[in-house]
Protein backbone atom coordinates (compact mmCIF):
# COMPACT_ATOMS: atom_id res chain seq x y z
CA UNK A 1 62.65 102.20 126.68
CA UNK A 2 63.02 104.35 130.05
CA UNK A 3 60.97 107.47 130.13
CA UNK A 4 62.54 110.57 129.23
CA UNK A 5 62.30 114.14 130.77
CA UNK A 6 63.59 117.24 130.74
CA UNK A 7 62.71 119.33 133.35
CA UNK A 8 64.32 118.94 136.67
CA UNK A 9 61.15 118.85 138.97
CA UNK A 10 59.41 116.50 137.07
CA UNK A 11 62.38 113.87 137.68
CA UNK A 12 62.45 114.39 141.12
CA UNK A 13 58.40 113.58 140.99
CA UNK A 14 58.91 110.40 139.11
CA UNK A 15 62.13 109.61 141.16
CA UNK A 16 59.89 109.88 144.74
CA UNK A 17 57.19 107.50 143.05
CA UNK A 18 59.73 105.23 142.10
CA UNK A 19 61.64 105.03 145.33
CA UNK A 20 57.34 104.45 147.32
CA UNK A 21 57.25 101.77 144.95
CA UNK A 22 60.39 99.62 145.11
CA UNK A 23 61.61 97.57 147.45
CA UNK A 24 65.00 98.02 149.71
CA UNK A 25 67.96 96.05 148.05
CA UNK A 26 70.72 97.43 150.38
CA UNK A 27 69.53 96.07 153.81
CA UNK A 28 66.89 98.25 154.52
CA UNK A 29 68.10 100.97 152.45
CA UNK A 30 66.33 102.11 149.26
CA UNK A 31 69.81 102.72 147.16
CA UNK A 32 69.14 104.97 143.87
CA UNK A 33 72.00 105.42 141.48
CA UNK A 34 72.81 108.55 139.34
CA UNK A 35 74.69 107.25 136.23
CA UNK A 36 75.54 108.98 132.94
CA UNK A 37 78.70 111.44 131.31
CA UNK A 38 80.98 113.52 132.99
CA UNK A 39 79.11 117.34 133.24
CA UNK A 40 75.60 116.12 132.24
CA UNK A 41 74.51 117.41 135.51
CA UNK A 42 74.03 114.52 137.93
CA UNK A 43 75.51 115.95 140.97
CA UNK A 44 73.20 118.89 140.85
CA UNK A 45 70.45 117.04 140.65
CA UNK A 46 71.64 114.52 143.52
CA UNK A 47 71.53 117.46 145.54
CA UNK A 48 67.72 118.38 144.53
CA UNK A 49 66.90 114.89 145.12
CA UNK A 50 68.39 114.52 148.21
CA UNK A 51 66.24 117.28 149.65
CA UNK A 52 63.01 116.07 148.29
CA UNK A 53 64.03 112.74 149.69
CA UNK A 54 65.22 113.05 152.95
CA UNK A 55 63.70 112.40 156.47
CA UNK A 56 63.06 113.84 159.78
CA UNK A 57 64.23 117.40 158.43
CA UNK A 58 67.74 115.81 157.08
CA UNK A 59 68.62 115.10 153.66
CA UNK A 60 69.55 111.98 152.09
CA UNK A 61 72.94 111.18 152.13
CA UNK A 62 74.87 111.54 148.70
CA UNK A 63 77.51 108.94 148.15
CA UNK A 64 79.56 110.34 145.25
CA UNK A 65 82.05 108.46 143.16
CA UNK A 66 84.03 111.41 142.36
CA UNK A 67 85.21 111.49 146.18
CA UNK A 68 86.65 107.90 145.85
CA UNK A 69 88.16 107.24 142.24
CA UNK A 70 91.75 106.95 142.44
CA UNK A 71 92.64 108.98 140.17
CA UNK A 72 92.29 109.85 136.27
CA UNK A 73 92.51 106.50 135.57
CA UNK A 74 90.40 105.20 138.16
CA UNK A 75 86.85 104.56 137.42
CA UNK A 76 86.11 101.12 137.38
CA UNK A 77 88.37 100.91 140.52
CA UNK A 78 85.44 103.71 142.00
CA UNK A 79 82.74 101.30 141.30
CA UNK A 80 84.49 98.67 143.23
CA UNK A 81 85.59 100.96 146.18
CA UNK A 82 81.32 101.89 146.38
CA UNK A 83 81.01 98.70 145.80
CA UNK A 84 82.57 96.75 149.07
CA UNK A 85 82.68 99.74 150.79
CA UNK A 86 78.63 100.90 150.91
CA UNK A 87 76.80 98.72 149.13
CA UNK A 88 77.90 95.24 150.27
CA UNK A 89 77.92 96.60 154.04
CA UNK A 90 74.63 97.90 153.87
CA UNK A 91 73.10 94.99 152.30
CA UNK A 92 74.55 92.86 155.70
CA UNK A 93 73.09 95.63 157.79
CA UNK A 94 76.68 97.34 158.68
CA UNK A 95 78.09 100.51 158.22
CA UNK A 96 79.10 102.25 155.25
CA UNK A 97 82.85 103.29 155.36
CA UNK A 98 84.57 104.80 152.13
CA UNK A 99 87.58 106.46 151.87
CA UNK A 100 88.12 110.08 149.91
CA UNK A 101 90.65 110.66 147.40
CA UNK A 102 92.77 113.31 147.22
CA UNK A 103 93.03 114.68 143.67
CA UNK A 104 95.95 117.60 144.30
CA UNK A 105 97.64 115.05 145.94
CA UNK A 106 97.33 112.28 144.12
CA UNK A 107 96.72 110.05 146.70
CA UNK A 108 94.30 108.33 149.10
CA UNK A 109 93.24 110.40 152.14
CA UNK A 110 90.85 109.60 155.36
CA UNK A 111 88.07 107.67 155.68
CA UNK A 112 84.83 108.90 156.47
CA UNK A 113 81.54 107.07 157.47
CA UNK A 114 77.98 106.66 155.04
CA UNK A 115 75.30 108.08 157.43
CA UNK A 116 72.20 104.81 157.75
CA UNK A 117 69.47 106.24 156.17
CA UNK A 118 65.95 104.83 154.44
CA UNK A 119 67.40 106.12 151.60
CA UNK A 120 70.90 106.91 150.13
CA UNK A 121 71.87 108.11 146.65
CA UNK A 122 74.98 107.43 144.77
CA UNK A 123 75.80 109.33 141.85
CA UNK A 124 78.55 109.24 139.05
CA UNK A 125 79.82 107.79 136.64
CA UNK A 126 79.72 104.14 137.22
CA UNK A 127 77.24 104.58 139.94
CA UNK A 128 74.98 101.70 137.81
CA UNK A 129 77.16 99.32 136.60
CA UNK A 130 76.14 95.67 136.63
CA UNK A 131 77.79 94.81 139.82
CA UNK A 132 76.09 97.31 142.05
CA UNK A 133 72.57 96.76 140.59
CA UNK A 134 71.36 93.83 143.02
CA UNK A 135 71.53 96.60 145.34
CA UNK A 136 69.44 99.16 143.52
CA UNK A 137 66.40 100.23 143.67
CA UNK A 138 66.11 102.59 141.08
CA UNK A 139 68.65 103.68 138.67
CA UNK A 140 68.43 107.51 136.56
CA UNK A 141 70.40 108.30 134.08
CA UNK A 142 71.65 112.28 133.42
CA UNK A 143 72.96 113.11 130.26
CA UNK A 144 73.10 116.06 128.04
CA UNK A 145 74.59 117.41 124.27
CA UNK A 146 78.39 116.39 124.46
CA UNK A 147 79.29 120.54 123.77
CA UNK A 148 77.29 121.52 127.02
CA UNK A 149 78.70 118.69 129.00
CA UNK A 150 82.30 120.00 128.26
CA UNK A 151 81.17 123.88 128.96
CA UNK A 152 80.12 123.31 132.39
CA UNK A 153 82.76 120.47 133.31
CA UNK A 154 85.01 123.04 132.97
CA UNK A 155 83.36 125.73 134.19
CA UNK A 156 83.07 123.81 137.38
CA UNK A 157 87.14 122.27 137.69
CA UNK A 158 88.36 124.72 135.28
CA UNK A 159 91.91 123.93 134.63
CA UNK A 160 92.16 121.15 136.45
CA UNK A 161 90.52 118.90 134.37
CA UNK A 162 91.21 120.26 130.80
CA UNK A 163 94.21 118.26 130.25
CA UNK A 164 92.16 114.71 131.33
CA UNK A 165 88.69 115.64 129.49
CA UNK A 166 89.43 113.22 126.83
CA UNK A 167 91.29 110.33 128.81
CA UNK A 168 88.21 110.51 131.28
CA UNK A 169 85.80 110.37 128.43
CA UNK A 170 87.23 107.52 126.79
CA UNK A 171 87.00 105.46 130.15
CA UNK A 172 82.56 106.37 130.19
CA UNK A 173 82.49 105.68 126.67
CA UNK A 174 83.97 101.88 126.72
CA UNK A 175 82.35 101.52 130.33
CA UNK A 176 78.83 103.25 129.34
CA UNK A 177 78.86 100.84 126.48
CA UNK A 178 80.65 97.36 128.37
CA UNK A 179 77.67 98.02 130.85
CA UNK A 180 74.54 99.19 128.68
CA UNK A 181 73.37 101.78 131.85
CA UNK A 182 71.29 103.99 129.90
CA UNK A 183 69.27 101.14 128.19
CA UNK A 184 69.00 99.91 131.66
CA UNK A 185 68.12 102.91 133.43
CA UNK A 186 64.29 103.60 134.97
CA UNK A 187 64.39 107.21 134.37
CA UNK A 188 66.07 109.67 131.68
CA UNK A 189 67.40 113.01 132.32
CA UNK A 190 67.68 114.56 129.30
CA UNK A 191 69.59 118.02 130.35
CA UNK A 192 70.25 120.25 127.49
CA UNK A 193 68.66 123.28 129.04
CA UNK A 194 71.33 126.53 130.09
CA UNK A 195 72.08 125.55 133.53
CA UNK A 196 72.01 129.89 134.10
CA UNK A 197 67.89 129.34 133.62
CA UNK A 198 67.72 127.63 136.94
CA UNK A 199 65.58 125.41 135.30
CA UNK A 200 67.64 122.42 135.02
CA UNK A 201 71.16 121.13 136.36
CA UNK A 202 74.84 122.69 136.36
């Protein structure tokens, strides 16, 4: 059973020993993956994380998934896209290349390049699914009560994501349970606290 916290600063503790302790899988890149439901908070905490884990003043780079699914429909076609285009590269000592979508658009839009780093996180849904875990070295996964997910997922895209709420959901729930990535996870968390406290993720 992965250990389960609550409180934001403890994570990041945990997540720092975990990262001294584990081996590169990526090349020589230390990848850790931020997995659970939509608006449990992981991008929030990706960005805490990448301060406390950055080097040489920088922080670490943030890969997120939410840049390159194609679309409502497109999560497992995210994983894939992270997939060949950062995690397979790195692990051959290349560069990282992935290309943004746009979501008002509805279409793809310009590539942009994963800075090398000693470590890089990737966070979203999806972010630990089977086929990217040879190349992770530590995998945390965010997750909150369902009526707090929904509150600040639309506090934070608002109207633009009411309509798909449901038809996202029911792609994490049949990939969340295809995959197993909570019971598989190193770290839990759990982030039911009022994001307005500051004392836990948005």
């Amino acid at each position: 059973m992965p250990q389960q916290v609550s409180d934001i600063a403890e994570a990041v503790r945990l997540v720092r020993a975990l990262v001294a302790q584990r081996p590169a899988l990526a090349g020589d890149t230390r990848v850790i993956a931020i997995d659970g439901p939509s608006g449990a908070g992981k991008s929030t905490f990706a960005a805490r994380l990448s301060t406390a884990l950055g080097g040489d003043g920088r922080p670490a780079p943030v890969v997120r998934l939410d840049d390159v699914y194609p679309g409502w429909d497109g999560l497992e076609d995210g994983v894939r896209r992270v997939l060949m285009g950062v995690l397979e590269p790195l692990s051959r000592g290349q560069g990282a290349t992935l290309r943004r979508h746009d979501w008002v658009l509805g279409v793809d839009g310009d590539c942009y390049d994963v800075p090398a780093a000693a470590v890089v996180l990737l966070e979203g849904c999806g972010a630990g699914a089977r086929m990217c875990s040879p190349f992770l070295s530590a995998l945390v996964w965010v997750d909150a009560p369902q009526t707090a997910r929904h509150d600040r997922a639309m506090a934070r895209d608002g109207d633009a994501y009411r309509p798909h709420w449901r038809r996202w959901a029911a792609q994490e729930d049949a990939h969340f349970a295809r995959e197993g990535t909570a019971a598989r996870a190193d770290l839990w968390l759990w982030n039911a606290a009022d994001p307005a406290d500051g004392s836990t993720a948005g």
